[in-house]
PDB file of N, CA and C in Angstrom:
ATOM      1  N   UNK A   1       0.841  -1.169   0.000  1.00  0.00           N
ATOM      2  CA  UNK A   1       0.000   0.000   0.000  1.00  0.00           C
ATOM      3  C   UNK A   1       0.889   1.235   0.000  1.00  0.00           C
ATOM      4  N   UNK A   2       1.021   2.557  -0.940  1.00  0.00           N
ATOM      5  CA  UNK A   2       1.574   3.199  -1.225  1.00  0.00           C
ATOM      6  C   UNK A   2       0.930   4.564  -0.321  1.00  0.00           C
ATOM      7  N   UNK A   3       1.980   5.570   0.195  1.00  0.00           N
ATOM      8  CA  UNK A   3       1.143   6.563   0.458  1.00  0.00           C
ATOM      9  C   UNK A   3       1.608   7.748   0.290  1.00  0.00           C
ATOM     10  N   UNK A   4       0.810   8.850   0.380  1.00  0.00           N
ATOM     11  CA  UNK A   4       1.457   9.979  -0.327  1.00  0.00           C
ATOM     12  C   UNK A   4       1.836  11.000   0.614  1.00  0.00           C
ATOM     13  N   UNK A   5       2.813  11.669   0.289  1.00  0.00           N
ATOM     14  CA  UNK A   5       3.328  12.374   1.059  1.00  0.00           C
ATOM     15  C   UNK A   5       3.652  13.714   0.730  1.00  0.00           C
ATOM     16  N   UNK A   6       3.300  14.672   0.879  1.00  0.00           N
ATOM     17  CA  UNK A   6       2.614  15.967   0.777  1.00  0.00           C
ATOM     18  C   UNK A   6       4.169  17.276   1.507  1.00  0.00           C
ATOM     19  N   UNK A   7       4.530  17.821   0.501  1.00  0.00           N
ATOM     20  CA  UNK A   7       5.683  18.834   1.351  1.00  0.00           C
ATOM     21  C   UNK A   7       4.983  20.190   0.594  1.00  0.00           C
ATOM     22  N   UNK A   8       5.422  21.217   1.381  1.00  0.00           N
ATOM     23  CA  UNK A   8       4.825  22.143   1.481  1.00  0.00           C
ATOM     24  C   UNK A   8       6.379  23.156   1.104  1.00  0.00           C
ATOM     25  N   UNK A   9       6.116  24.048  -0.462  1.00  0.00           N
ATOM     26  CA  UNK A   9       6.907  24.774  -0.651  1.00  0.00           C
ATOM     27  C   UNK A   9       7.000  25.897   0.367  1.00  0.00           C
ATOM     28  N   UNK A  10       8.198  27.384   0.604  1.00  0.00           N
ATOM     29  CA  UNK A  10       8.219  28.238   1.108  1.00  0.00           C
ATOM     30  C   UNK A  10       7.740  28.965   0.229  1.00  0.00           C
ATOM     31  N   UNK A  11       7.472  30.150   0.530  1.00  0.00           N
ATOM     32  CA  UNK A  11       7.105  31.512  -0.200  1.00  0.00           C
ATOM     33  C   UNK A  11       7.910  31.739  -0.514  1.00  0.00           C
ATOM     34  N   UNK A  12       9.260  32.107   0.074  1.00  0.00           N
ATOM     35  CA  UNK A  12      10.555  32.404  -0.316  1.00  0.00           C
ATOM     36  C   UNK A  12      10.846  31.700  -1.555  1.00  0.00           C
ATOM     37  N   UNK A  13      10.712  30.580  -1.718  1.00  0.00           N
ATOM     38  CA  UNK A  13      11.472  29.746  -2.900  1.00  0.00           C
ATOM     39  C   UNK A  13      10.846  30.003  -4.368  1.00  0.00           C
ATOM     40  N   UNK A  14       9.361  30.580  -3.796  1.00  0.00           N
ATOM     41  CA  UNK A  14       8.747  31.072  -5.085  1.00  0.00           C
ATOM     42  C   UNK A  14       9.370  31.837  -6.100  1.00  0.00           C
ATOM     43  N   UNK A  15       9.414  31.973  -7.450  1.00  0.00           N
ATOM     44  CA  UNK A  15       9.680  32.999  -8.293  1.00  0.00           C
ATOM     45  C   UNK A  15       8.161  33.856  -8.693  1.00  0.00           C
ATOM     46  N   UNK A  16       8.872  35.020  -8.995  1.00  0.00           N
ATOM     47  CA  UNK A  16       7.426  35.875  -9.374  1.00  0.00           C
ATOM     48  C   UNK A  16       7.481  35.310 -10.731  1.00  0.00           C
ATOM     49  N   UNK A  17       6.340  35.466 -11.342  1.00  0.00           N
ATOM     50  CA  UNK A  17       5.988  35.124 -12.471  1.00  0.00           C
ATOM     51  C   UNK A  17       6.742  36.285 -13.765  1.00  0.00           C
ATOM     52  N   UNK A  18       6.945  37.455 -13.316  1.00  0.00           N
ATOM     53  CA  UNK A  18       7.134  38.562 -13.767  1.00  0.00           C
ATOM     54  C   UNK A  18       8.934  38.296 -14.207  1.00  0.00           C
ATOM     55  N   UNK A  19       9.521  37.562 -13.142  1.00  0.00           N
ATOM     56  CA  UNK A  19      10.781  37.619 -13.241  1.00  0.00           C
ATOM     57  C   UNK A  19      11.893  38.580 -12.259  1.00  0.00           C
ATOM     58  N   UNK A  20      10.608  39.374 -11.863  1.00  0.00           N
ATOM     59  CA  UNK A  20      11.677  41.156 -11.021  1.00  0.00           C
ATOM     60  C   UNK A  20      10.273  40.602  -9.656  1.00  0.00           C
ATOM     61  N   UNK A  21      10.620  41.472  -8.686  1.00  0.00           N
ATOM     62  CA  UNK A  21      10.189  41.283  -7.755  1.00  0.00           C
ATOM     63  C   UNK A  21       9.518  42.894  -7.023  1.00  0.00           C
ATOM     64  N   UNK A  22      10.301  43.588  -8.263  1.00  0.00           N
ATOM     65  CA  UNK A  22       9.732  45.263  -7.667  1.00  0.00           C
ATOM     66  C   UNK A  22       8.899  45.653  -9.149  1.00  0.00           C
ATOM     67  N   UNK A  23       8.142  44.889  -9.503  1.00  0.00           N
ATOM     68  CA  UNK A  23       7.028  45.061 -10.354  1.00  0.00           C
ATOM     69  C   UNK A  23       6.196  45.564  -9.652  1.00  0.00           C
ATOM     70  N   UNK A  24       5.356  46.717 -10.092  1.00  0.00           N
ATOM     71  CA  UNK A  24       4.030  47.214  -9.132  1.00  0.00           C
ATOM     72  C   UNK A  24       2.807  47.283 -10.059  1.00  0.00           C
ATOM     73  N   UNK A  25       1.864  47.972  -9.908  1.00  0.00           N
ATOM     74  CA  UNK A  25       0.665  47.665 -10.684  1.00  0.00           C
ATOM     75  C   UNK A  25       0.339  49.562 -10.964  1.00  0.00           C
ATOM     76  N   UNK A  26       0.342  50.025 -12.375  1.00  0.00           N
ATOM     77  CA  UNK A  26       0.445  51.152 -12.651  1.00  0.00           C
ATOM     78  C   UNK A  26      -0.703  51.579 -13.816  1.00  0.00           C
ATOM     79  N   UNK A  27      -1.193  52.993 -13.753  1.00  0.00           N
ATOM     80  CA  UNK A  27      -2.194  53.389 -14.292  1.00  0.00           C
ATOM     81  C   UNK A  27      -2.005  53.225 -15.961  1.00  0.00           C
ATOM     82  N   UNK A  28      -3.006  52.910 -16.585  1.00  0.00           N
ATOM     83  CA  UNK A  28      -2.966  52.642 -18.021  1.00  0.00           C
ATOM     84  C   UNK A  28      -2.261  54.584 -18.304  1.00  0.00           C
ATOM     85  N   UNK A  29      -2.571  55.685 -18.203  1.00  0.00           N
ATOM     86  CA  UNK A  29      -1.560  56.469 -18.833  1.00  0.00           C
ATOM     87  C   UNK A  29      -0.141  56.996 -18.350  1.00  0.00           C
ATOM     88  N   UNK A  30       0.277  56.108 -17.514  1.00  0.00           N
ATOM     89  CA  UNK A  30       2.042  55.744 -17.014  1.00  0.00           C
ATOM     90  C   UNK A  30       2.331  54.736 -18.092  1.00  0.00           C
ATOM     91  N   UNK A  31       1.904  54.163 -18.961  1.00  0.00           N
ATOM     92  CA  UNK A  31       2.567  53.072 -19.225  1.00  0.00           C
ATOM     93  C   UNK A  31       2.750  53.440 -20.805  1.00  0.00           C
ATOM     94  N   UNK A  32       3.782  53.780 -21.254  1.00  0.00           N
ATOM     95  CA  UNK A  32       3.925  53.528 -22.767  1.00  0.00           C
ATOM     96  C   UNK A  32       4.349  52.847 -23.784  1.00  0.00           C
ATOM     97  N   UNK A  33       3.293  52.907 -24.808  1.00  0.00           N
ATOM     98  CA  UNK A  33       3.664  51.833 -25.624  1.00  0.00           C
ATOM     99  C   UNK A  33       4.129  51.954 -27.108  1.00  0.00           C
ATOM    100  N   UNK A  34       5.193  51.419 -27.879  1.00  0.00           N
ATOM    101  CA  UNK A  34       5.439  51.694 -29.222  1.00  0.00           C
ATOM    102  C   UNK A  34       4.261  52.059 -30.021  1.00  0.00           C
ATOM    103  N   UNK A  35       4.390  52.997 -31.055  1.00  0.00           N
ATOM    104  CA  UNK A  35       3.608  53.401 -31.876  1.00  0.00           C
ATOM    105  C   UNK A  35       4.057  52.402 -33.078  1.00  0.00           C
ATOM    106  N   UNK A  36       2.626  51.863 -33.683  1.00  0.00           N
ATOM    107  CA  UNK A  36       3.252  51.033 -34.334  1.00  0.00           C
ATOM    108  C   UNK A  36       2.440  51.648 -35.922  1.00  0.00           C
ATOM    109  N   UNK A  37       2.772  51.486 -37.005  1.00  0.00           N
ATOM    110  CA  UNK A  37       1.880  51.991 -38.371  1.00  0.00           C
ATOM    111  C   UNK A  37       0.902  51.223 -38.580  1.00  0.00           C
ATOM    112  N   UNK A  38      -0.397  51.532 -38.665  1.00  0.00           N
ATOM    113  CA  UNK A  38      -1.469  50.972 -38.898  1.00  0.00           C
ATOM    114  C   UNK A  38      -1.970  50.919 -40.200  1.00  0.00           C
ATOM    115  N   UNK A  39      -2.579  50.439 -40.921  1.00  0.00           N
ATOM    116  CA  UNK A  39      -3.350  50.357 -42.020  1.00  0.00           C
ATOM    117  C   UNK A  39      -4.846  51.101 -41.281  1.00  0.00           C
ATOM    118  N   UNK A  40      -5.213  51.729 -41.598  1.00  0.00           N
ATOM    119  CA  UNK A  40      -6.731  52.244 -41.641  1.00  0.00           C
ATOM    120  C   UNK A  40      -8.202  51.361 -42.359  1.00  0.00           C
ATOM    121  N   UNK A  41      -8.847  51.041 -41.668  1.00  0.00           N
ATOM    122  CA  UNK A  41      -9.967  50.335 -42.133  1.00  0.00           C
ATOM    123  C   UNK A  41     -11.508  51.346 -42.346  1.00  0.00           C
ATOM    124  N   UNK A  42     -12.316  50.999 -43.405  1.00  0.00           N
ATOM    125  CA  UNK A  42     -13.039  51.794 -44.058  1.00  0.00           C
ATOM    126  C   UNK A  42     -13.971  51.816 -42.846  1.00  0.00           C
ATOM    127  N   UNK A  43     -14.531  50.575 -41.863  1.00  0.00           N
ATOM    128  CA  UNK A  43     -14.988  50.645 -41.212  1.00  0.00           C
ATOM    129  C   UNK A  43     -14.551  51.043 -39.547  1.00  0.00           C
ATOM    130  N   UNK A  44     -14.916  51.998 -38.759  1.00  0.00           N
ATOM    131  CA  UNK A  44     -14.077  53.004 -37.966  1.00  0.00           C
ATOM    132  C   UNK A  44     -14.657  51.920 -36.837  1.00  0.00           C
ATOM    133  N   UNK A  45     -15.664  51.369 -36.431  1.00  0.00           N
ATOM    134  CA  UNK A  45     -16.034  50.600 -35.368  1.00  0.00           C
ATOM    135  C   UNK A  45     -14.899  49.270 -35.614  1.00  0.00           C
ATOM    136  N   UNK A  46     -14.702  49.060 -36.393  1.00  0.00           N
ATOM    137  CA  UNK A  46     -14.036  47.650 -36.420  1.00  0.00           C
ATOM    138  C   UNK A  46     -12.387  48.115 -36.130  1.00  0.00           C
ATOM    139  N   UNK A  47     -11.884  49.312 -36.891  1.00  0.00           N
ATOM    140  CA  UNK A  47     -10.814  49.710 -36.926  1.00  0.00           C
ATOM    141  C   UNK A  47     -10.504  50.157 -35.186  1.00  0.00           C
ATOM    142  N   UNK A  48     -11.661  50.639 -34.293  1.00  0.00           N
ATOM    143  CA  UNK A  48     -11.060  50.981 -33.023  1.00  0.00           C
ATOM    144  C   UNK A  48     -10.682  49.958 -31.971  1.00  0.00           C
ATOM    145  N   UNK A  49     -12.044  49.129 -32.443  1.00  0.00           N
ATOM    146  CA  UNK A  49     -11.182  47.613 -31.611  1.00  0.00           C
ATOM    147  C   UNK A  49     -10.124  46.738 -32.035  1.00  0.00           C
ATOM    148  N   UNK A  50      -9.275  46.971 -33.049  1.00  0.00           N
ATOM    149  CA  UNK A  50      -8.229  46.625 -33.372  1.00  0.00           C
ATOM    150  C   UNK A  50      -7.089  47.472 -33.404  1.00  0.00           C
ATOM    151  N   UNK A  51      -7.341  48.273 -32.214  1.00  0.00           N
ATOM    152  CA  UNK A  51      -6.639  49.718 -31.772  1.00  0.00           C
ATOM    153  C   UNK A  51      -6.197  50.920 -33.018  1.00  0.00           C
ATOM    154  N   UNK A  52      -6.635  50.855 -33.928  1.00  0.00           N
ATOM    155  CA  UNK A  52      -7.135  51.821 -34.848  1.00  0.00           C
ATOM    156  C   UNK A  52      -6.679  51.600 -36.246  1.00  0.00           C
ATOM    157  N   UNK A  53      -6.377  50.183 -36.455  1.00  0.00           N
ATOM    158  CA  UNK A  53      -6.151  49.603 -37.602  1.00  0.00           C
ATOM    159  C   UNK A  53      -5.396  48.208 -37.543  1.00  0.00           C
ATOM    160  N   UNK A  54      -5.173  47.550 -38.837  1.00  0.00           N
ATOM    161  CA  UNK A  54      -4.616  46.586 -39.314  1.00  0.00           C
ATOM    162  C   UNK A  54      -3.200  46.876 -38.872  1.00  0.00           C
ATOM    163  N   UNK A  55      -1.803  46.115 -38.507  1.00  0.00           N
ATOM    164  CA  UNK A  55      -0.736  45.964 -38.583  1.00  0.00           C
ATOM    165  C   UNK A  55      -0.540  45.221 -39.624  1.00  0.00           C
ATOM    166  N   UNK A  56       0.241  45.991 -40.503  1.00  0.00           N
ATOM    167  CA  UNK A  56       0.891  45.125 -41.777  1.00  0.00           C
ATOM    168  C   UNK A  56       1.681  43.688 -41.004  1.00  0.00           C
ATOM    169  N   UNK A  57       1.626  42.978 -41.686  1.00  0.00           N
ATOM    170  CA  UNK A  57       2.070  41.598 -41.234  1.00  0.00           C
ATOM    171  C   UNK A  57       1.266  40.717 -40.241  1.00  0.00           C
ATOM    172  N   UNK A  58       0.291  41.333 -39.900  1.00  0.00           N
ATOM    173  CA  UNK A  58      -0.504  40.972 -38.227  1.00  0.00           C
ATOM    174  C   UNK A  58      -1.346  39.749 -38.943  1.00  0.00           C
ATOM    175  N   UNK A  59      -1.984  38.713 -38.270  1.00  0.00           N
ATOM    176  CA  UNK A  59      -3.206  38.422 -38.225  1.00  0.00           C
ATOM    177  C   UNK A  59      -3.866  38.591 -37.147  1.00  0.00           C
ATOM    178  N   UNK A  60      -5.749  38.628 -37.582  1.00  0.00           N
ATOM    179  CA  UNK A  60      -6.126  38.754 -36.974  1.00  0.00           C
ATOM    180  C   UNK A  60      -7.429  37.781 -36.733  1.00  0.00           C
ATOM    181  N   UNK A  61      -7.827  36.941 -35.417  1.00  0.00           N
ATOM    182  CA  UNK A  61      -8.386  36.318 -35.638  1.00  0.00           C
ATOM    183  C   UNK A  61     -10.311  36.655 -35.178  1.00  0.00           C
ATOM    184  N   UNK A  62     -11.178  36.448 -36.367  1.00  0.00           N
ATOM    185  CA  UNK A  62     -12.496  36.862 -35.899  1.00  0.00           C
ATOM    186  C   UNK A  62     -13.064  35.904 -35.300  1.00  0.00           C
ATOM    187  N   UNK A  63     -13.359  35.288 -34.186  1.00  0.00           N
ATOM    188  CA  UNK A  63     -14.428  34.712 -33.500  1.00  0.00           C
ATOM    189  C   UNK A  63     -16.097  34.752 -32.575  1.00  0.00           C
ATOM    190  N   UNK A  64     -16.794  33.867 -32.364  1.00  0.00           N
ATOM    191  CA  UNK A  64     -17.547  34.886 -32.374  1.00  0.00           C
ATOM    192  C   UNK A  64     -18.936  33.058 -32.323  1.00  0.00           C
ATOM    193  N   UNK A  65     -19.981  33.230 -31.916  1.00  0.00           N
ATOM    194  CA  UNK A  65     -20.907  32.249 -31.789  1.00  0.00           C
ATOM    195  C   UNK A  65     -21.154  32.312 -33.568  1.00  0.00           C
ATOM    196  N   UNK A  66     -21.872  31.141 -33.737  1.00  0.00           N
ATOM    197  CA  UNK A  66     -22.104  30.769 -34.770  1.00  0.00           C
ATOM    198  C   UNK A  66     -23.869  31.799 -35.162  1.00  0.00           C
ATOM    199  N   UNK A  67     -24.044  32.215 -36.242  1.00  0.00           N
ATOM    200  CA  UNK A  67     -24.827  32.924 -36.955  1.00  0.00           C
ATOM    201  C   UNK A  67     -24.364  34.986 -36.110  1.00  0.00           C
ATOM    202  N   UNK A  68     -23.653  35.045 -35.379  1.00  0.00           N
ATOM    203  CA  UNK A  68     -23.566  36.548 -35.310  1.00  0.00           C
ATOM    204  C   UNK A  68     -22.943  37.223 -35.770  1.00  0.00           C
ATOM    205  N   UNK A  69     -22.585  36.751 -37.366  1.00  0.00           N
ATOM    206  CA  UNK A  69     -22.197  37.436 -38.460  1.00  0.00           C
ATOM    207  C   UNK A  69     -20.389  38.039 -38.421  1.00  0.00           C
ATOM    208  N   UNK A  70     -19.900  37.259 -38.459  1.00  0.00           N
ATOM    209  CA  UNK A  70     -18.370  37.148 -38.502  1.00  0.00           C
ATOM    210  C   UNK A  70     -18.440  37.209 -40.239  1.00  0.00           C
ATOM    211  N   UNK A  71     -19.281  36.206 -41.042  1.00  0.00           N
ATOM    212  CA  UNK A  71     -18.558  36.490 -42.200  1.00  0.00           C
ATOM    213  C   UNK A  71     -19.279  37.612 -42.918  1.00  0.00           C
ATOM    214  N   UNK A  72     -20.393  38.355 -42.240  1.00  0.00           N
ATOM    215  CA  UNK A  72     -21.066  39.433 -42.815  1.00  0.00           C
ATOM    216  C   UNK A  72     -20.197  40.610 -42.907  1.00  0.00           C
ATOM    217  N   UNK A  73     -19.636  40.639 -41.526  1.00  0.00           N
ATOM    218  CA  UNK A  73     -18.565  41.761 -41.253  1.00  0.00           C
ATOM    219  C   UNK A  73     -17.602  41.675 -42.346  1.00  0.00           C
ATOM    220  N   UNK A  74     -17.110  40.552 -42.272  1.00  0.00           N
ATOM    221  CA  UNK A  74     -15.771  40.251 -43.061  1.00  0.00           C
ATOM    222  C   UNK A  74     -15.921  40.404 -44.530  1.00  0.00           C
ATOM    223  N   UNK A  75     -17.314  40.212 -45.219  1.00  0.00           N
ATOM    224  CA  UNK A  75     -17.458  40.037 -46.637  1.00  0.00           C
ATOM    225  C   UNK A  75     -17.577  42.277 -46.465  1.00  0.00           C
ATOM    226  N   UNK A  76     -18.237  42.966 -45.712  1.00  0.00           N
ATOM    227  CA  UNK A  76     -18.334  44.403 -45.621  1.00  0.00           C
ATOM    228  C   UNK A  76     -17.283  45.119 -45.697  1.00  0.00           C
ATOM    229  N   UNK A  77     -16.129  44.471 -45.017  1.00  0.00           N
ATOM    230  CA  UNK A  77     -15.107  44.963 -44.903  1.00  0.00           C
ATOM    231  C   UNK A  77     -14.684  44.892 -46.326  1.00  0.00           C
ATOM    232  N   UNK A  78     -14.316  43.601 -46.749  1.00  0.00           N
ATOM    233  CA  UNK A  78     -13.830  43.677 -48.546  1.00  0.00           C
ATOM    234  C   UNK A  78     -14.526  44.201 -49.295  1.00  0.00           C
ATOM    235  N   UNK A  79     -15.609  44.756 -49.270  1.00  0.00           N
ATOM    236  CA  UNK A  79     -16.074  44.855 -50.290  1.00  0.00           C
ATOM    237  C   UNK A  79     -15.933  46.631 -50.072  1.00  0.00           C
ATOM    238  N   UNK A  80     -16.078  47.090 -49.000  1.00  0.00           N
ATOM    239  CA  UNK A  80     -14.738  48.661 -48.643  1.00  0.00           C
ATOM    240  C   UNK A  80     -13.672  48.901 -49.059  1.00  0.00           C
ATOM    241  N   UNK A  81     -12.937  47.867 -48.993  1.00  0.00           N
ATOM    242  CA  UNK A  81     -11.586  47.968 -48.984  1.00  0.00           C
ATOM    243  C   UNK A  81     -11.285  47.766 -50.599  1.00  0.00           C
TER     244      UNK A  81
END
């Protein structure tokens, strides 16, 4: 009969996930980020949630329940563009 035996790490031995240990938690306009060149999309609702355009080279993936029009969007968009 086999039994198990249970050890209990320290806190200490933990690593942060982060890697640094003086990581803190900071307001979204402290934090900056590369500006990167966007492609512009004809449609401005679609273009803001993809932070205000296409990245050349990017994909992007549309998901989404079945019939709430992923390929409606997608055929609107080409046919803009």
């Amino acid at each position: 009969m086999a039994a198990e035996i249970v050890t209990a790490k320290s806190a200490a031995s933990r690593t942060p996930v982060s890697g640094s240990t003086a990581s803190r938690p900071r307001q979204l306009q402290q934090i900056e980020s590369p500006t990167t060149e966007r492609l512009p999309l004809p449609i401005t609702e679609f273009a803001r949630v993809l932070g205000g355009g296409v990245v050349p080279g990017s994909v992007v993936l549309i998901g989404g329940d079945p019939g709430i029009g992923k390929s409606t969007l997608m055929l609107q968009l080409a046919a803009e563009m």
